[in-house]
C-alpha atoms as a PDB file:
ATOM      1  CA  UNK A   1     108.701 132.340 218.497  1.00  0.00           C
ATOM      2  CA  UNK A   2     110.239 131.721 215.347  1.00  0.00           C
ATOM      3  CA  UNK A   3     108.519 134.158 213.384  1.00  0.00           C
ATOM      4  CA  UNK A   4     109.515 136.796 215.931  1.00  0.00           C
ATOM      5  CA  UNK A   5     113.065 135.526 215.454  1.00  0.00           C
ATOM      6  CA  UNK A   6     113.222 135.950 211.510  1.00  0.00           C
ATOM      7  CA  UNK A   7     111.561 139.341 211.998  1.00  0.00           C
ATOM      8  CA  UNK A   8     114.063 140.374 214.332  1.00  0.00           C
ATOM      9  CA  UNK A   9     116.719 138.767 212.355  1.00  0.00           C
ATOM     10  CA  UNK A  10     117.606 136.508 215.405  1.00  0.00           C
ATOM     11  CA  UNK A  11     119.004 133.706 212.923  1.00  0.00           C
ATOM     12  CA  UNK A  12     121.642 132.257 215.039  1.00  0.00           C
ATOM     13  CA  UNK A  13     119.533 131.283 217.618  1.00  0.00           C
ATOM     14  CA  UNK A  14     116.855 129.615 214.943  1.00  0.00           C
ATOM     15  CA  UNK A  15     116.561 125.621 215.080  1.00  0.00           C
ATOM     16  CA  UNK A  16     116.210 125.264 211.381  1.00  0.00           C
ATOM     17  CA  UNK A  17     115.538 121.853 211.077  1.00  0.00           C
ATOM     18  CA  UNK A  18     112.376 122.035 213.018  1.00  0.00           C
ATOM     19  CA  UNK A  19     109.322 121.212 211.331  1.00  0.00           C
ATOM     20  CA  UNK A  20     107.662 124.669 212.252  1.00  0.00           C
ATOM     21  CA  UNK A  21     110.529 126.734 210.276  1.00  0.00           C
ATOM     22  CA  UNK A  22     108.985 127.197 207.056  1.00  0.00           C
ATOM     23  CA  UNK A  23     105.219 128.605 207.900  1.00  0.00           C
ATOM     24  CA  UNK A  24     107.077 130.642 210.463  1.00  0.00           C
ATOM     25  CA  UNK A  25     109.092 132.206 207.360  1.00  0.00           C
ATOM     26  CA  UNK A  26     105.832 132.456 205.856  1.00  0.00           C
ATOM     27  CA  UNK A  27     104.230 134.527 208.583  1.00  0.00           C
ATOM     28  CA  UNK A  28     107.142 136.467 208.562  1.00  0.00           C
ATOM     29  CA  UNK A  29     107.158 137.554 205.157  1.00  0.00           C
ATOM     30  CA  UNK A  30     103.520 138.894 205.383  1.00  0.00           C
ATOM     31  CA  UNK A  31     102.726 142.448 204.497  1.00  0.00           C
ATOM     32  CA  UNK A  32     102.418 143.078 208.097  1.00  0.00           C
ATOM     33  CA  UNK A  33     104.182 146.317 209.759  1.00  0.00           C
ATOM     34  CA  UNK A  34     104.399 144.618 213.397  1.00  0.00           C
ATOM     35  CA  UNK A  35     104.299 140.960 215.153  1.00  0.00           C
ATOM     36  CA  UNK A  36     104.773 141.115 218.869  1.00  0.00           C
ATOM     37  CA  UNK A  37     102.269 138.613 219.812  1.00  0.00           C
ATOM     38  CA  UNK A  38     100.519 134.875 218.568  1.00  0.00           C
ATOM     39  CA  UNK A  39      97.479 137.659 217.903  1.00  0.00           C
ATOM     40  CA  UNK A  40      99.595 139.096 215.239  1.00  0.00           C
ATOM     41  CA  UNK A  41     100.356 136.071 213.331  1.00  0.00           C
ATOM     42  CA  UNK A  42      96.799 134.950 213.652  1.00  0.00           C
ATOM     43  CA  UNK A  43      96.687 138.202 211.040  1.00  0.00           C
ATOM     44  CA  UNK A  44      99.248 137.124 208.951  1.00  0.00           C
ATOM     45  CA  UNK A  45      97.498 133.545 208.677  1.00  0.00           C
ATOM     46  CA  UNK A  46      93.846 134.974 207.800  1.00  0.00           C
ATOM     47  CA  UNK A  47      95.610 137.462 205.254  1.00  0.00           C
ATOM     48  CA  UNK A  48      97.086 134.211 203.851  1.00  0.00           C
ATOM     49  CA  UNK A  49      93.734 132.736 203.883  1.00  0.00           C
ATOM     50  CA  UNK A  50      92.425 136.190 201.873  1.00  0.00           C
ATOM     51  CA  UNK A  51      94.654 135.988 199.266  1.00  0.00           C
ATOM     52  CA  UNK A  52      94.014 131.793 198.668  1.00  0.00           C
ATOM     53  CA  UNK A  53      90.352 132.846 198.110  1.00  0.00           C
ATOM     54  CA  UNK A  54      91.467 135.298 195.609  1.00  0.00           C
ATOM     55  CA  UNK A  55      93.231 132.617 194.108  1.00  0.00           C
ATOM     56  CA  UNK A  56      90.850 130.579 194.286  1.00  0.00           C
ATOM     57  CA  UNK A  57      87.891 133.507 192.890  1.00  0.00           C
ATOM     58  CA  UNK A  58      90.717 134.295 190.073  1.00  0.00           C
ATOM     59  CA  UNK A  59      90.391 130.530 188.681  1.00  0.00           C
ATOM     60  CA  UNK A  60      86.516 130.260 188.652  1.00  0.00           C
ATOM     61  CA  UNK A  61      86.288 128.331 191.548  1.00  0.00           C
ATOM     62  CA  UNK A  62      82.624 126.943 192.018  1.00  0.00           C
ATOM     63  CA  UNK A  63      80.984 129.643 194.716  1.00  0.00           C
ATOM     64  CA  UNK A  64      80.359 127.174 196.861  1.00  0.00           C
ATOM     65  CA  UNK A  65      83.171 126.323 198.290  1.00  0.00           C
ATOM     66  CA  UNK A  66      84.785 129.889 198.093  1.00  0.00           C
ATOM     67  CA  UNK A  67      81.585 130.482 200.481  1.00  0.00           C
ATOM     68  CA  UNK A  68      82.435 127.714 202.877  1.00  0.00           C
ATOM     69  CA  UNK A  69      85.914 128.816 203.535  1.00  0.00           C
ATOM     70  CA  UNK A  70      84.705 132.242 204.127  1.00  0.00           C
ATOM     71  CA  UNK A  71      82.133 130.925 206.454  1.00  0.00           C
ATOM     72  CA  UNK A  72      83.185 128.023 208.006  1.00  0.00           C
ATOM     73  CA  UNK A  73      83.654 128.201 211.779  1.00  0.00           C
ATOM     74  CA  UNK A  74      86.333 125.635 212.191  1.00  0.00           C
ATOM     75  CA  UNK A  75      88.429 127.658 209.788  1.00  0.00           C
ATOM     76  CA  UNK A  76      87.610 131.146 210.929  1.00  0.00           C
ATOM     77  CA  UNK A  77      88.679 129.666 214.635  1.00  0.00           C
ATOM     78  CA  UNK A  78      92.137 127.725 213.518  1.00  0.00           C
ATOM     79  CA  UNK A  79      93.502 130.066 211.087  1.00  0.00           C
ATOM     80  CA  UNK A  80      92.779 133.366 213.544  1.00  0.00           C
ATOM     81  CA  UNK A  81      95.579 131.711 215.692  1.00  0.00           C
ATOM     82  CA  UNK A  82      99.366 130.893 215.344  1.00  0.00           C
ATOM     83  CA  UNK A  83      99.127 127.145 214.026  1.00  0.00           C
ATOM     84  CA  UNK A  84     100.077 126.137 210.725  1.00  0.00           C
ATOM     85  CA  UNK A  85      97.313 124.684 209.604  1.00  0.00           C
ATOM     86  CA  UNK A  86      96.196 127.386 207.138  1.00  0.00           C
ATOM     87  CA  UNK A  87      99.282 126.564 205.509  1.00  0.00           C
ATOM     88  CA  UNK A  88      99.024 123.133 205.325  1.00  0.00           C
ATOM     89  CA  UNK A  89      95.725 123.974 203.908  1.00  0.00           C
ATOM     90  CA  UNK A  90      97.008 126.863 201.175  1.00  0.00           C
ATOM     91  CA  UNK A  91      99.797 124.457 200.001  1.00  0.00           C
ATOM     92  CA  UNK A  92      97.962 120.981 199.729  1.00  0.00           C
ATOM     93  CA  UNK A  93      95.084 123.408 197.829  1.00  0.00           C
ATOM     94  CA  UNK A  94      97.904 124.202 195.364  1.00  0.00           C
ATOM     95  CA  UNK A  95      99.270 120.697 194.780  1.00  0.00           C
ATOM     96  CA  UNK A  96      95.720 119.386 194.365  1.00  0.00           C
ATOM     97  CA  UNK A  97      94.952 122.375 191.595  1.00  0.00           C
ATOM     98  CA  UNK A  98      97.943 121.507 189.781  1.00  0.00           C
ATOM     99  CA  UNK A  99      97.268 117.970 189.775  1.00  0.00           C
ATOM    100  CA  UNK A 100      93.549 118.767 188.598  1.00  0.00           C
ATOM    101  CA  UNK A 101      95.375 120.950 185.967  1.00  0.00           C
ATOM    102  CA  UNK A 102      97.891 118.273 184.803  1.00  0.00           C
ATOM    103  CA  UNK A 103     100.944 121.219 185.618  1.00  0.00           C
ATOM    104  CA  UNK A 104     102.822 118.127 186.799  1.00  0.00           C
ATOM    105  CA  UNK A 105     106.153 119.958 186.540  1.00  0.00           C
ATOM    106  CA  UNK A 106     104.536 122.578 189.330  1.00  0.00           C
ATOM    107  CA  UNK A 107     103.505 120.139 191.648  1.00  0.00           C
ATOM    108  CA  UNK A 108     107.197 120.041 192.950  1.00  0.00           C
ATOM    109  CA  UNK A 109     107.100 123.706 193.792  1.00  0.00           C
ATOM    110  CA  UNK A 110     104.292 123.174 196.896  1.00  0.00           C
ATOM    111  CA  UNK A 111     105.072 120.127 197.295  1.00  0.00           C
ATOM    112  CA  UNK A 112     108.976 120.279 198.402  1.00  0.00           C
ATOM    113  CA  UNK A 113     107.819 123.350 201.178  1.00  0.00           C
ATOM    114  CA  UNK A 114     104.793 121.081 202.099  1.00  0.00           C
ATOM    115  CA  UNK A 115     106.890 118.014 202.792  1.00  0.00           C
ATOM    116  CA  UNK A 116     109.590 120.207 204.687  1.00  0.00           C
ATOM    117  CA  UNK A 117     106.810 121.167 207.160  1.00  0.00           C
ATOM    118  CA  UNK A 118     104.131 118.328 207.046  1.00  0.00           C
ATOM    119  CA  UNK A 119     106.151 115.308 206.182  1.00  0.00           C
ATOM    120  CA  UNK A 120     103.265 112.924 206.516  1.00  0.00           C
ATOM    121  CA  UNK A 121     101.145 114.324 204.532  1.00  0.00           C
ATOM    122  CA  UNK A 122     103.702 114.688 201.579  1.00  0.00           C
ATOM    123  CA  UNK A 123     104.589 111.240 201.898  1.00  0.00           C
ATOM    124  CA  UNK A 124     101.192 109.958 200.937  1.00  0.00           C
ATOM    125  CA  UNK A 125     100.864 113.037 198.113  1.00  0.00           C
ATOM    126  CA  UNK A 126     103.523 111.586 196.594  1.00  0.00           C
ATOM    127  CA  UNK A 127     102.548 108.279 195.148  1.00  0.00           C
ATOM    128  CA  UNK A 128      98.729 109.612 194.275  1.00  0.00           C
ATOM    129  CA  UNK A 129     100.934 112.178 192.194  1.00  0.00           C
ATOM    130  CA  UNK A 130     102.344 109.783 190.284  1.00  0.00           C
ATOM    131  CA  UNK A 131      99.182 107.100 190.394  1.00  0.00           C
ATOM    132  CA  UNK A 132      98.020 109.788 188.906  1.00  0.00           C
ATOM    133  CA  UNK A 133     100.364 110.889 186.016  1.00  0.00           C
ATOM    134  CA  UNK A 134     100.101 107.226 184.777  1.00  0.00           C
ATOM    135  CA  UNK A 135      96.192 106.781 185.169  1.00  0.00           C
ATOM    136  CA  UNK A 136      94.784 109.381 183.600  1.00  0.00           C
ATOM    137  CA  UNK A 137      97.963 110.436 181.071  1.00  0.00           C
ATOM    138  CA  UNK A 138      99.178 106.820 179.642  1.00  0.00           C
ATOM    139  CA  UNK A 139      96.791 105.242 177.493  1.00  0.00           C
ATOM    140  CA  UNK A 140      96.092 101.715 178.968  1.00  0.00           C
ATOM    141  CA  UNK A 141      93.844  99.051 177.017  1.00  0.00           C
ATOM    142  CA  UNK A 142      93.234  97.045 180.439  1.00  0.00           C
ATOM    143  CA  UNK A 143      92.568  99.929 183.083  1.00  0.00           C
ATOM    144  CA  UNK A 144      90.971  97.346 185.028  1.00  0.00           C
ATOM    145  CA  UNK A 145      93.618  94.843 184.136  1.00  0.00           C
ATOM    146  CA  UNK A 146      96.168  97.627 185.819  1.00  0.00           C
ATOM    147  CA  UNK A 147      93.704  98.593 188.567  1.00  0.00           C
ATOM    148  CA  UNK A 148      93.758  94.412 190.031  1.00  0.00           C
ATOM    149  CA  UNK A 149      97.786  94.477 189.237  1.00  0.00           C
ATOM    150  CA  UNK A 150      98.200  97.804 191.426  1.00  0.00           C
ATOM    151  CA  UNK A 151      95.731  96.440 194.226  1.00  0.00           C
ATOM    152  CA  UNK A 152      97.095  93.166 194.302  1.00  0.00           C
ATOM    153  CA  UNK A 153     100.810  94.573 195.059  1.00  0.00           C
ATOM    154  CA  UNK A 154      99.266  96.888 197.598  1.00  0.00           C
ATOM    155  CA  UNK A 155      97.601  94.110 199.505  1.00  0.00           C
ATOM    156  CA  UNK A 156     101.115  92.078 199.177  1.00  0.00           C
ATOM    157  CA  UNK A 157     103.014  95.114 200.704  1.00  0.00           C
ATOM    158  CA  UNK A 158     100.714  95.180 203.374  1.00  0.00           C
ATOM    159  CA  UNK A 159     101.194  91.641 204.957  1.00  0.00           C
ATOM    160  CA  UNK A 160     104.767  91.295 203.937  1.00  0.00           C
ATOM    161  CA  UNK A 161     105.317  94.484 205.522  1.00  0.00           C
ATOM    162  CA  UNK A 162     102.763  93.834 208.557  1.00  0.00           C
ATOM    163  CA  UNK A 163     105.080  94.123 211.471  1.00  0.00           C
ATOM    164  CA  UNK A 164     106.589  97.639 210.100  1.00  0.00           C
ATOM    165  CA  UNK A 165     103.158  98.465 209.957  1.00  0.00           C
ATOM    166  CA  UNK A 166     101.810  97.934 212.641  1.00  0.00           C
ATOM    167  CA  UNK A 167     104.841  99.090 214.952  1.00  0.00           C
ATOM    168  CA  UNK A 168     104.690 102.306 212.829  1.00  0.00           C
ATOM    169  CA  UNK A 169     100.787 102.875 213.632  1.00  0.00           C
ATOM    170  CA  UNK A 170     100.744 101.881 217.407  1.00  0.00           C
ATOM    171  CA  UNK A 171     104.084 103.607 217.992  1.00  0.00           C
ATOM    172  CA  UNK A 172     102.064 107.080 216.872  1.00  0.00           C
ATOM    173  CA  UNK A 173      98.993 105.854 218.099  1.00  0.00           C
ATOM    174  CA  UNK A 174     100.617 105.398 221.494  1.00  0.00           C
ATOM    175  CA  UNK A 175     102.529 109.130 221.684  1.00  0.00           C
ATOM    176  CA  UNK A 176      98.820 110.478 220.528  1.00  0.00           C
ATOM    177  CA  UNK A 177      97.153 108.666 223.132  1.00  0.00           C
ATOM    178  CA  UNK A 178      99.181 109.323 225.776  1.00  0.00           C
ATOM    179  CA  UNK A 179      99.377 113.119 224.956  1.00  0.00           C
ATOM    180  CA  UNK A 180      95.652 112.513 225.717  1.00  0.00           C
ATOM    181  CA  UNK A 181      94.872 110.146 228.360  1.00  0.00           C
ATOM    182  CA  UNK A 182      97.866 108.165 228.647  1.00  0.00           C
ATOM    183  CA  UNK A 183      95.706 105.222 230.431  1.00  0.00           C
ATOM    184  CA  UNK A 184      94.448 101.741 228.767  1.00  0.00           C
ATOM    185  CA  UNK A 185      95.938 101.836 225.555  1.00  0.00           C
ATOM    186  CA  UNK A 186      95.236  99.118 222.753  1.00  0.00           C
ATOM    187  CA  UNK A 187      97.812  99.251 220.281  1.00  0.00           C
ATOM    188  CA  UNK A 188      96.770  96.562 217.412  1.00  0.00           C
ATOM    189  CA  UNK A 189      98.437  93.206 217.397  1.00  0.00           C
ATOM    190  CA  UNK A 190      97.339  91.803 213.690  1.00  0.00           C
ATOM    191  CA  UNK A 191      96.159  93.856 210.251  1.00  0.00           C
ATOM    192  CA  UNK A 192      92.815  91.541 210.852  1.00  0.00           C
ATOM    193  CA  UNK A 193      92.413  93.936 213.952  1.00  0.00           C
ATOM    194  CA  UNK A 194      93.439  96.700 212.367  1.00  0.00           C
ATOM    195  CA  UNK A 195      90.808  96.741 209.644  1.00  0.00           C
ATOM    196  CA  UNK A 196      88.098  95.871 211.777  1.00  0.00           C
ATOM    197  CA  UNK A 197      88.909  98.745 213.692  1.00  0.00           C
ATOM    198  CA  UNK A 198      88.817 101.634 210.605  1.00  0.00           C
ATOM    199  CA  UNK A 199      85.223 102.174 210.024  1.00  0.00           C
ATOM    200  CA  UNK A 200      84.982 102.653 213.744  1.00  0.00           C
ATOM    201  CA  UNK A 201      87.867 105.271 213.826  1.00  0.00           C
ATOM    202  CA  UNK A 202      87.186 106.895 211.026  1.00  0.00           C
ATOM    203  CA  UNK A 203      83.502 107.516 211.742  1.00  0.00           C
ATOM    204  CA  UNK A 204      84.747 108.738 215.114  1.00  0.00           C
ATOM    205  CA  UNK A 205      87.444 110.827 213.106  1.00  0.00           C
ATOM    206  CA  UNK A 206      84.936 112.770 210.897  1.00  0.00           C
ATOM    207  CA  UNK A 207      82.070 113.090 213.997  1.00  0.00           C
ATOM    208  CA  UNK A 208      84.720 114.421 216.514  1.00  0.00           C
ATOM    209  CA  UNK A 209      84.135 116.267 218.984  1.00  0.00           C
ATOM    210  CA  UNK A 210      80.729 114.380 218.991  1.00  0.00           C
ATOM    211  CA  UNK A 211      79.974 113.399 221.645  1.00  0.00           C
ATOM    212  CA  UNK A 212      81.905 115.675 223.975  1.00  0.00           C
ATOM    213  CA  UNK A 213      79.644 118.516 223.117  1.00  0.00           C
ATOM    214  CA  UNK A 214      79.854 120.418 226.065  1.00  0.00           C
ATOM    215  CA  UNK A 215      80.852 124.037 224.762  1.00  0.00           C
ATOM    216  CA  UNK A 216      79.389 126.514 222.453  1.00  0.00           C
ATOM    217  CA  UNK A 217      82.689 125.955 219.759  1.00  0.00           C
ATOM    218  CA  UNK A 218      82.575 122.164 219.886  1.00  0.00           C
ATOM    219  CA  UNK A 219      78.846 122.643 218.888  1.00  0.00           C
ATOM    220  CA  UNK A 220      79.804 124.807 216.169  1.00  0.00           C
ATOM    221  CA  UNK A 221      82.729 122.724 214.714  1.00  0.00           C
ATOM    222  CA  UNK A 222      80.626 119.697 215.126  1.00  0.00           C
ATOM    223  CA  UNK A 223      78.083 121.144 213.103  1.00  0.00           C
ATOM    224  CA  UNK A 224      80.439 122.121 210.693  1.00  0.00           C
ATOM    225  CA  UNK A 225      81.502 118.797 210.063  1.00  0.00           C
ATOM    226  CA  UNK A 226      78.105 117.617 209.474  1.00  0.00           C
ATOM    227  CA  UNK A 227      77.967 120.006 206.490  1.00  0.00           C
ATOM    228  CA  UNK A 228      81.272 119.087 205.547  1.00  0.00           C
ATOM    229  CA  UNK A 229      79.954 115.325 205.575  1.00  0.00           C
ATOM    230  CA  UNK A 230      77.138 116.441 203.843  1.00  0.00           C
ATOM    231  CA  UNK A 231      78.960 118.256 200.754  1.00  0.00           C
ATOM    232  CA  UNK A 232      81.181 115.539 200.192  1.00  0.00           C
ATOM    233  CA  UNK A 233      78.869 112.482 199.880  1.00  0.00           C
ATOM    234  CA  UNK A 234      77.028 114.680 197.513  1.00  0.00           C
ATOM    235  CA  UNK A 235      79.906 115.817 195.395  1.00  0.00           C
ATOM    236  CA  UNK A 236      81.657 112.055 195.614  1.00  0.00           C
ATOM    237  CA  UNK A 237      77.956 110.734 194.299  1.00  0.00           C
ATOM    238  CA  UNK A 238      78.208 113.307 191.413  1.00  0.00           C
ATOM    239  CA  UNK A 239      81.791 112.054 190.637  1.00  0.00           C
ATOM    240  CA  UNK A 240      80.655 108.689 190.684  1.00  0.00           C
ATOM    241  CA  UNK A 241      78.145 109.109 188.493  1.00  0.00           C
ATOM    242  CA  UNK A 242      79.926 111.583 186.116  1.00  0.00           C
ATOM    243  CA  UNK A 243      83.533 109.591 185.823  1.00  0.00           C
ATOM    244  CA  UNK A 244      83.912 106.558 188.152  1.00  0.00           C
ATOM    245  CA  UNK A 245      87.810 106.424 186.967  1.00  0.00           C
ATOM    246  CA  UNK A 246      88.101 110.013 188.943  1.00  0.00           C
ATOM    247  CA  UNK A 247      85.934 108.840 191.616  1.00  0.00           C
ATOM    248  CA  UNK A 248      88.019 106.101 192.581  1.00  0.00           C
ATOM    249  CA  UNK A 249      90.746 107.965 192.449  1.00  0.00           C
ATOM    250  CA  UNK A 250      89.837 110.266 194.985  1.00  0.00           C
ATOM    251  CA  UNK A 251      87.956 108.455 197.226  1.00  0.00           C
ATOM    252  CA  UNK A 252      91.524 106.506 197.293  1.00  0.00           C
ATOM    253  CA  UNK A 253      92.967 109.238 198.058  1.00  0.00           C
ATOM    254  CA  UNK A 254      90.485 110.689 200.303  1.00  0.00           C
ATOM    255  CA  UNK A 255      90.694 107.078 202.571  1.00  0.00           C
ATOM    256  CA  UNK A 256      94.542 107.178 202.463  1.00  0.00           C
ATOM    257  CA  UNK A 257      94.150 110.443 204.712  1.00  0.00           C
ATOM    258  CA  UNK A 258      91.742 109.749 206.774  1.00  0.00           C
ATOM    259  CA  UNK A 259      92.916 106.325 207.766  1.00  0.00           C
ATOM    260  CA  UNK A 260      96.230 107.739 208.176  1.00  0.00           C
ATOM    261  CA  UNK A 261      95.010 110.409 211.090  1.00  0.00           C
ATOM    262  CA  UNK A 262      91.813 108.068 212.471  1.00  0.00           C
ATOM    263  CA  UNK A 263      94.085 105.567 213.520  1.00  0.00           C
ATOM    264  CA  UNK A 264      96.319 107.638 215.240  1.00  0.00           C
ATOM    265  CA  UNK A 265      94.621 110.649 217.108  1.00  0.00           C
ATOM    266  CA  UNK A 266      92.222 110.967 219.608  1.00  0.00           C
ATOM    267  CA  UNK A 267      92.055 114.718 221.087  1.00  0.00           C
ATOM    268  CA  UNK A 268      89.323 116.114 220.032  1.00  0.00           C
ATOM    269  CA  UNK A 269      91.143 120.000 219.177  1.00  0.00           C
ATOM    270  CA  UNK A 270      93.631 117.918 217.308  1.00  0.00           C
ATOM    271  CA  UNK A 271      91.217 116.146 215.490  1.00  0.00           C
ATOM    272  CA  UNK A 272      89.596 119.298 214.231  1.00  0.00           C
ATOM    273  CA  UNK A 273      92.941 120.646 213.450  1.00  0.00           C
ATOM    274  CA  UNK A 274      94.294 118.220 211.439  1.00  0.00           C
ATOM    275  CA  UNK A 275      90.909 117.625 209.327  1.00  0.00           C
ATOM    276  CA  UNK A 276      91.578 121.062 207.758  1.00  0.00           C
ATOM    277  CA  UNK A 277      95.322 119.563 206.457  1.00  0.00           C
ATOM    278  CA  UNK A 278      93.367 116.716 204.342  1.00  0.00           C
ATOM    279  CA  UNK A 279      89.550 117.539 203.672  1.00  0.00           C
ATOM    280  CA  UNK A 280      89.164 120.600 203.337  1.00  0.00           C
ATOM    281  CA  UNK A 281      91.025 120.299 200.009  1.00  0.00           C
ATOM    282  CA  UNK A 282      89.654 117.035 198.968  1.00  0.00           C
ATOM    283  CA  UNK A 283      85.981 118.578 199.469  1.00  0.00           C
ATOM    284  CA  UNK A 284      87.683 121.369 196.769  1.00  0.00           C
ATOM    285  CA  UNK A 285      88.971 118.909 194.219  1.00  0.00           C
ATOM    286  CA  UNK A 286      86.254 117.077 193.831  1.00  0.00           C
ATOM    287  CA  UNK A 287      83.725 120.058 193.699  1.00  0.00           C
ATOM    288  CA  UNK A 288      85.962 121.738 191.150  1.00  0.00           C
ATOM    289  CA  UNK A 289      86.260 118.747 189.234  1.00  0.00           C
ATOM    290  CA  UNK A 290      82.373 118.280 189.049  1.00  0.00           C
ATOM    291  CA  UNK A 291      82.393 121.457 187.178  1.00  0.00           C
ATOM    292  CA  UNK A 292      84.650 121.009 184.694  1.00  0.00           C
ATOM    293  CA  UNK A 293      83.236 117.281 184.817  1.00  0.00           C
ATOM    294  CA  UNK A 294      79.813 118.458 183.597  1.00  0.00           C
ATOM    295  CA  UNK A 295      81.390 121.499 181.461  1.00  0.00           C
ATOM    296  CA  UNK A 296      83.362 119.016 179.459  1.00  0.00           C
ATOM    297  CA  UNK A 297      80.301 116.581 179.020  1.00  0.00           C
ATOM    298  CA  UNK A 298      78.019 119.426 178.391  1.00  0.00           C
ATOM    299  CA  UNK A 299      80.013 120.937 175.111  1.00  0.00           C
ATOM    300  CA  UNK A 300      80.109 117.008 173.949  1.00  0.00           C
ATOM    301  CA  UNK A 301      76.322 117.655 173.001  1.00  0.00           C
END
């Protein structure tokens, strides 16, 4: 609606401090002669998609993740439709690229249009950006000495700041749930429960819609996961074994997402929609970063 609204120049009528504003500006600044319809801007999102790849072909991205974008079925579905997901996906792509690139000065560019429309992920992109200007820029004798100093003030944070938590968590957890089922909800009551919980949720996070396979898409998007499983405890292995300093770092950041949305969601089409937001461009970082990983150590010898 709000894309038909810029198009037609409707601005008066145009609630711009929703959420939903900016990719709507986006899909109405597309190359496109005519949007009447969701159909239309299901166009404009997989011509956004088009020209990410030739980004992405333009700066020797390895092939195989250029091919899984092209192919991947839970992609092809989401960004052939309305939601902003693709450019969720487009944007966090760019911050993660310039943060691979050290262009810390253009990480604000995405990143102030990302948090505008996807507030929650910006929020945790934020501190990984600057985790990771200090890690890997300032030369520290103890790493591991600064490693146990940041941890420890983490853990602090957490059960000085357990009630805040908590509420925050079950207060989403509860609007998710009830969006779903809305009957027998378990908020959690201590961050004991709360961490005995996570492997649970995010194993049913990254299998969803497993089990409800009872259509030919869930199938499909299920399988897709699978691979998407597959390629990143490969690639995280390589990273591990290539630079564990990286490794952690991303697998940090990797958990931060995924314990963020596990916890919360439980519809199965939201699920698969809000996967593409997070992994999707972690499974890119850390594929790229192999490569230049093993280019770097390569032209050592």
């Amino acid at each position: 609606k709000v894309t038909l609204q810029i198009r037609n120049f409707e601005f008066s009528e145009i609630n711009f401090g929703r959420s939903q504003y900016i990719p709507s500006a986006i899909f109405a600044l597309t190359p496109l002669p005519f949007i009447h319809s969701f159909n239309d801007i299901g166009i404009a999102n997989r011509l956004l998609l088009s020209l990410l790849i030739i980004f992405l072909v333009k700066k020797k991205t390895p092939h195989l993740f250029i091919y899984y974008i092209i192919l991947s079925p839970t992609l092809l579905l989401y960004s052939s439709t309305a939601l902003k997901e693709t450019v969720v996906l487009i944007f966090t792509i760019m911050i993660f690229y310039t943060i691979l690139k050290k262009k810390y000065l253009s990480f604000f560019f995405p990143y102030i249009f990302l948090l505008a429309f996807k507030k929650q992920n910006g929020l945790i992109l934020l501190p990984l950006y600057f985790f990771h200007l200090i890690y890997f820029n300032l030369n520290f004798k103890f790493n591991r000495f600064f490693i146990i100093i940041i941890f420890s003030i983490f853990i602090f944070l957490v059960f000085f700041f357990d009630d805040f938590i908590l509420n925050s968590i079950n207060y989403y957890r509860f609007n998710f749930f009830l969006e779903d089922s809305g009957v027998n909800f378990q908020g959690f009551t201590s961050i004991g429960n709360l961490m005995t919980q996570i492997p649970y949720d995010f194993l049913k996070f990254l299998l969803s819609p497993f089990p409800a396979l009872n259509s030919p898409v869930k199938i499909l998007i299920f399988f897709d996961n699978i691979l998407v499983i597959s390629l990143l405890i490969i690639y995280f292995t390589k990273l591990f074994k290539i630079d564990r300093k990286q490794f952690l770092y991303w697998l940090i950041s990797f958990s931060l997402f995924l314990s963020m949305y596990s916890l919360t969601l439980f519809n199965h089409g939201t699920i698969s929609r809000y996967k593409i937001s997070f992994i999707i461009p972690i499974l890119f970082i850390i594929i790229y970063l192999v490569k230049i990983l093993k280019k770097s150590k390569n032209s050592e010898y």
